[in-house]
Protein backbone atom coordinates (compact mmCIF):
# COMPACT_ATOMS: atom_id res chain seq x y z
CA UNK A 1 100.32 105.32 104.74
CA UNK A 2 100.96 107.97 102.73
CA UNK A 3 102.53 106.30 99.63
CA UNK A 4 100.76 103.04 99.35
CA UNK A 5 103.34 100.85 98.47
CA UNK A 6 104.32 102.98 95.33
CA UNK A 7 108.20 103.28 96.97
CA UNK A 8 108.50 98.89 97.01
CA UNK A 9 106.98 98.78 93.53
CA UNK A 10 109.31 100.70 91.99
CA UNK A 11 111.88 99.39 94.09
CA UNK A 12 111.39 96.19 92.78
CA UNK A 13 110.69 96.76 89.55
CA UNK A 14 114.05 98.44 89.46
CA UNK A 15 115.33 95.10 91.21
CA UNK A 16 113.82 92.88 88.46
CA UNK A 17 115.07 94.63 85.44
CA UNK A 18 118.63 94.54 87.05
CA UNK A 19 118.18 91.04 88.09
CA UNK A 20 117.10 90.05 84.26
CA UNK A 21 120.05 92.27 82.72
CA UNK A 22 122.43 90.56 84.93
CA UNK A 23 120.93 86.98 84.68
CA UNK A 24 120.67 87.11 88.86
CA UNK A 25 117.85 85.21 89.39
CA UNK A 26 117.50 85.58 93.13
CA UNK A 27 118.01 89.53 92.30
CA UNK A 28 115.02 89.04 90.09
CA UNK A 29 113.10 87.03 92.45
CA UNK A 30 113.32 90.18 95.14
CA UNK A 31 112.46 92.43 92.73
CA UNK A 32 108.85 90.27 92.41
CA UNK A 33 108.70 89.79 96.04
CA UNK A 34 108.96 94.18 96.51
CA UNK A 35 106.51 94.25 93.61
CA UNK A 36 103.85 92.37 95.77
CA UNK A 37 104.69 93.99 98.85
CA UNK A 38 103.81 97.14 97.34
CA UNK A 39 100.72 95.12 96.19
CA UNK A 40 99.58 93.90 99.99
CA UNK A 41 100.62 97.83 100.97
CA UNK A 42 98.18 99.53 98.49
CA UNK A 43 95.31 96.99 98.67
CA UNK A 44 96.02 97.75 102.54
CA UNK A 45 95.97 101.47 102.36
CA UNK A 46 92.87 100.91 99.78
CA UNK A 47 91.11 99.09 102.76
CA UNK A 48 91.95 101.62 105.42
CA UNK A 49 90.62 104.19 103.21
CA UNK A 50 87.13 102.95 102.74
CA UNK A 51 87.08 102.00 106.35
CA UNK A 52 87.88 105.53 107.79
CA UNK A 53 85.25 107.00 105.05
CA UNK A 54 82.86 104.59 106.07
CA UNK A 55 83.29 105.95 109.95
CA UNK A 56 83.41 109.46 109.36
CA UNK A 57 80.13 108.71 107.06
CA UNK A 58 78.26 107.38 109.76
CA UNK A 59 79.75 109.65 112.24
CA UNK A 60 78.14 113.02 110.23
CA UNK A 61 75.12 110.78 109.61
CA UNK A 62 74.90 110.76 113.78
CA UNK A 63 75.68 113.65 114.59
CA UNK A 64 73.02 115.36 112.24
């Protein structure tokens, strides 16, 4: 995952500030629901991360 959600948070961010300059609430509301997809996307990717460095840890630790 190489951007982390960084693409849907700014995607919705734009979506929000549209929404709220237009008064479309529903436009608004997708622009939130983008923002914490990019959320669950990052805290994913953050997850994934540690887990991989965690494996190749113990990996080096075995094979020394």
């Amino acid at each position: 995952m190489a951007d982390k959600g960084g693409m849907d948070k700014m995607k919705g961010k734009a979506k929000e500030m549209t929404g709220k300059v237009t008064g479309d609430r529903g436009k608004q509301a997708e622009g939130k629901m983008d923002q914490a997809k990019g959320d669950a996307k990052k805290a994913m990717g953050d997850v994934r991360d540690r887990a991989e460095d965690a494996r190749d840890s113990m990996k080096r630790r075995d094979d020394a």
